[in-house]
C-alpha atoms as a PDB file:
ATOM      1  CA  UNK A   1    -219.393  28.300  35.171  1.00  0.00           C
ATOM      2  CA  UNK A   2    -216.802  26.010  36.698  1.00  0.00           C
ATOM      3  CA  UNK A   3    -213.993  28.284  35.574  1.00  0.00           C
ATOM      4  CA  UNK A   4    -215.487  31.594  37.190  1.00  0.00           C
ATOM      5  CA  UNK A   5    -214.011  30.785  40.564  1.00  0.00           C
ATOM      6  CA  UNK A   6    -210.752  29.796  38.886  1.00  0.00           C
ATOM      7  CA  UNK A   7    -210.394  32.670  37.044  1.00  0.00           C
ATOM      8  CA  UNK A   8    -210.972  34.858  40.132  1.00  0.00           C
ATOM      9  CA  UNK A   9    -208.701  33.233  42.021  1.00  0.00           C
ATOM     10  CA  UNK A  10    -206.270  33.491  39.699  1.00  0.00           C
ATOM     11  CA  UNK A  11    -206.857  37.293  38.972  1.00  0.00           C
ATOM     12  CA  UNK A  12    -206.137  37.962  42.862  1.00  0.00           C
ATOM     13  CA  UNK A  13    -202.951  35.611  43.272  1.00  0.00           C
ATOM     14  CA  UNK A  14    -201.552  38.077  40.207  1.00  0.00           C
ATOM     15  CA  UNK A  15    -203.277  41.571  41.041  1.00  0.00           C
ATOM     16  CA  UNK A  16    -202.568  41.943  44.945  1.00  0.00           C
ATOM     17  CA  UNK A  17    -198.497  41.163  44.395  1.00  0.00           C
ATOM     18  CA  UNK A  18    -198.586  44.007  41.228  1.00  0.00           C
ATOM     19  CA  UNK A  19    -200.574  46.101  43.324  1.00  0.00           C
ATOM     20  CA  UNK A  20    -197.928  45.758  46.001  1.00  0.00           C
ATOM     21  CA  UNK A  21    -194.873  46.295  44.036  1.00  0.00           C
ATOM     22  CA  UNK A  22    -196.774  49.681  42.802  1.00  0.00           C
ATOM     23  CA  UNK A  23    -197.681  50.442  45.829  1.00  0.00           C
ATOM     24  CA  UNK A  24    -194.042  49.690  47.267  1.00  0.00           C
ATOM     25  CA  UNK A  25    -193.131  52.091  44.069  1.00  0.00           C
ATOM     26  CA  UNK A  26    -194.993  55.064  45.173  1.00  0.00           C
ATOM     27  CA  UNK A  27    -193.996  55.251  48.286  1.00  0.00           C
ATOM     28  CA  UNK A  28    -190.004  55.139  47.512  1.00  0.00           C
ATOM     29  CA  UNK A  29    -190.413  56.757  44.161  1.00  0.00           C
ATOM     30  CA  UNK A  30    -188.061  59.695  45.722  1.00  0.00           C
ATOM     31  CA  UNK A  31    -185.182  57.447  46.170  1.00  0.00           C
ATOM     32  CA  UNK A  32    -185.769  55.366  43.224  1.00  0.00           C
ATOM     33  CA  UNK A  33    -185.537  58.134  40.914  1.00  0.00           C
ATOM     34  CA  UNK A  34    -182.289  59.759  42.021  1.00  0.00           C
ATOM     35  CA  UNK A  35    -180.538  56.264  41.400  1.00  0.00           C
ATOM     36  CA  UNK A  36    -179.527  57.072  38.046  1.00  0.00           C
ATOM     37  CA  UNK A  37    -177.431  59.943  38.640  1.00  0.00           C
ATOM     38  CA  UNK A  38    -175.217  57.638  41.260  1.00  0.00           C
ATOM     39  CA  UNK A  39    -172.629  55.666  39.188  1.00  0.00           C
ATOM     40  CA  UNK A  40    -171.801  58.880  36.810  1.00  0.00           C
ATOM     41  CA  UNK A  41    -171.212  60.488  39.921  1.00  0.00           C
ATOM     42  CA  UNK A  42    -169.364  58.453  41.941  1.00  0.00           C
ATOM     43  CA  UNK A  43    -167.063  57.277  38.882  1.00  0.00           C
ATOM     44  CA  UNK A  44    -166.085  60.963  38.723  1.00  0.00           C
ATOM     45  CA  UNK A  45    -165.406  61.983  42.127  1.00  0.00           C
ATOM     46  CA  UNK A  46    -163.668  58.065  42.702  1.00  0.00           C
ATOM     47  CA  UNK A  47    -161.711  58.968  39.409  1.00  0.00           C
ATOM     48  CA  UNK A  48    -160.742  62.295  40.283  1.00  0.00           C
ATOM     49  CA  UNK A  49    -159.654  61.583  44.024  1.00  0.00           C
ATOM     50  CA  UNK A  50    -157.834  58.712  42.678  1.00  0.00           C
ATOM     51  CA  UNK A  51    -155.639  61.218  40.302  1.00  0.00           C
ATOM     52  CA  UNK A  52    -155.140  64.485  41.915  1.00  0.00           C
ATOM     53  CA  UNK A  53    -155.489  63.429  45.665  1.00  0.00           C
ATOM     54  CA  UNK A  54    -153.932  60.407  45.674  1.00  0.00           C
ATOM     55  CA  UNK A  55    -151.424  61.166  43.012  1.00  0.00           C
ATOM     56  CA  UNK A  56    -152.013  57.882  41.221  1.00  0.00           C
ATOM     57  CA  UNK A  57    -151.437  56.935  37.573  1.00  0.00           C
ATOM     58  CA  UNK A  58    -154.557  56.963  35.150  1.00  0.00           C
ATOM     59  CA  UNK A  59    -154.040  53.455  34.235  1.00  0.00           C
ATOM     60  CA  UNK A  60    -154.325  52.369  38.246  1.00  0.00           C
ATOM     61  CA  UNK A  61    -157.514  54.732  38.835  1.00  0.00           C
ATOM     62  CA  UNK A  62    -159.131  53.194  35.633  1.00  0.00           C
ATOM     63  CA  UNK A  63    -158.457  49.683  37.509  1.00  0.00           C
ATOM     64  CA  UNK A  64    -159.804  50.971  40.480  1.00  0.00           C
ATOM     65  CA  UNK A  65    -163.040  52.880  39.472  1.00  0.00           C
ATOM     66  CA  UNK A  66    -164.029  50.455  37.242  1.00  0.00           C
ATOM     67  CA  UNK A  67    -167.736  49.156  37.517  1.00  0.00           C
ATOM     68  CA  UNK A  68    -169.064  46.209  36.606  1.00  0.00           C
ATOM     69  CA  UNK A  69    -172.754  46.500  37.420  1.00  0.00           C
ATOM     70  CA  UNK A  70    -173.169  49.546  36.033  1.00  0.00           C
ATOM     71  CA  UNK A  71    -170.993  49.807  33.183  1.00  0.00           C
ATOM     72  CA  UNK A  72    -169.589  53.648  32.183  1.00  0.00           C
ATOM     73  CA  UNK A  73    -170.834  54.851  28.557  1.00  0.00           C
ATOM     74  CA  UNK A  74    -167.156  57.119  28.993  1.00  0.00           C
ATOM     75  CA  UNK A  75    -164.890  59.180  30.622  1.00  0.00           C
ATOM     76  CA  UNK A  76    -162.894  62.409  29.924  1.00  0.00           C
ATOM     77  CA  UNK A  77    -160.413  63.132  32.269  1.00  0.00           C
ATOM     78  CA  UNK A  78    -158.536  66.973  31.876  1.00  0.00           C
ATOM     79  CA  UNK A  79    -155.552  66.700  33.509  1.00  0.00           C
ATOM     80  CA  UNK A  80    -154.448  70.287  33.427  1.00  0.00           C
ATOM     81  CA  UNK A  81    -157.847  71.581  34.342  1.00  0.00           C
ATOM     82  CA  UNK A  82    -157.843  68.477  37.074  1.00  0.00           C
ATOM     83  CA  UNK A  83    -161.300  67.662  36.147  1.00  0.00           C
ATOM     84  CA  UNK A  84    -163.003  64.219  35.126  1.00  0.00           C
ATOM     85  CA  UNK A  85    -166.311  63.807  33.661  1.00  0.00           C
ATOM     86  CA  UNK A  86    -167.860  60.872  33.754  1.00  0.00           C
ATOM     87  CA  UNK A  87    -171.347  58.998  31.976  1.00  0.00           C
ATOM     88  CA  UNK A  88    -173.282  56.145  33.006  1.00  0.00           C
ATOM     89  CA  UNK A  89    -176.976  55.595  32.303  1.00  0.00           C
ATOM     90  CA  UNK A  90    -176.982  58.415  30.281  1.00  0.00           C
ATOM     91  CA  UNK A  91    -176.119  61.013  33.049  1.00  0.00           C
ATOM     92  CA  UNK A  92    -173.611  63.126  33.173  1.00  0.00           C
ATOM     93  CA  UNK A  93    -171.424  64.320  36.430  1.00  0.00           C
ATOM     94  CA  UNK A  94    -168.097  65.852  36.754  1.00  0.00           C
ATOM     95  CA  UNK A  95    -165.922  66.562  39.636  1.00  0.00           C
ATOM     96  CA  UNK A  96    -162.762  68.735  39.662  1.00  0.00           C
ATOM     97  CA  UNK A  97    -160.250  68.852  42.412  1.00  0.00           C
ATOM     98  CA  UNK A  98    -160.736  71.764  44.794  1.00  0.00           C
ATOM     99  CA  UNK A  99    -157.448  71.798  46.607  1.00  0.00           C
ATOM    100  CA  UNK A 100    -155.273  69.818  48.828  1.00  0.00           C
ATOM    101  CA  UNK A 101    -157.765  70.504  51.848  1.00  0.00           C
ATOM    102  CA  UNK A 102    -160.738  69.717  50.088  1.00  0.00           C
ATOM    103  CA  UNK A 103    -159.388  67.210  47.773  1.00  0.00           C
ATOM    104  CA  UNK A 104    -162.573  66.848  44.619  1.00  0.00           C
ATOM    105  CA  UNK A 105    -165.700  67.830  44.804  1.00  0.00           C
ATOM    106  CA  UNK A 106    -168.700  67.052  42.105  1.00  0.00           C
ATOM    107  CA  UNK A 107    -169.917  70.118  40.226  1.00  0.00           C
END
């Protein structure tokens, strides 16, 4: 019987923080969820404003795009079609270079 109250104790010092985080979950699953889709994305448009708005070489833009907390699973880059695709966290986004106005835009 001594280790009743301990036990409790200790069940309530572990639930109410999990509870919390879920709870903190729920409420921002929204945001949360779309976070995946963010590095694929930005590497393309980055990558593709880099290229055919800035006029920069591929070897500088792959320098500048590069990510190092989410690493890229690959890029394509079409240079005649001025379009780069890009993956990370198994997404996949590509952006293509609308014109000088516009400069890229993701499709």
């Amino acid at each position: 019987m001594r280790w009743r109250p301990i036990l409790i104790g200790a069940g309530v010092v572990v639930g109410l923080p999990v509870l919390g985080v879920l709870g903190w979950v729920a409420v921002n699953w929204a945001p949360l969820s779309s976070f995946p889709s963010m590095p694929s994305a930005y590497e393309a448009k980055e990558m593709c404003s880099c290229l055919f708005v800035e006029g920069r070489d591929q070897e500088f833009c792959d320098r500048f795009v590069f990510q190092d907390v989410v690493p890229s699973q690959g890029r394509e880059v079409d240079l005649e079609g001025r379009r780069v695709t890009a993956r990370a966290l198994w997404r996949t986004h590509s952006a293509r270079w609308v014109s000088a106005e516009y400069g890229c835009a993701i499709e």
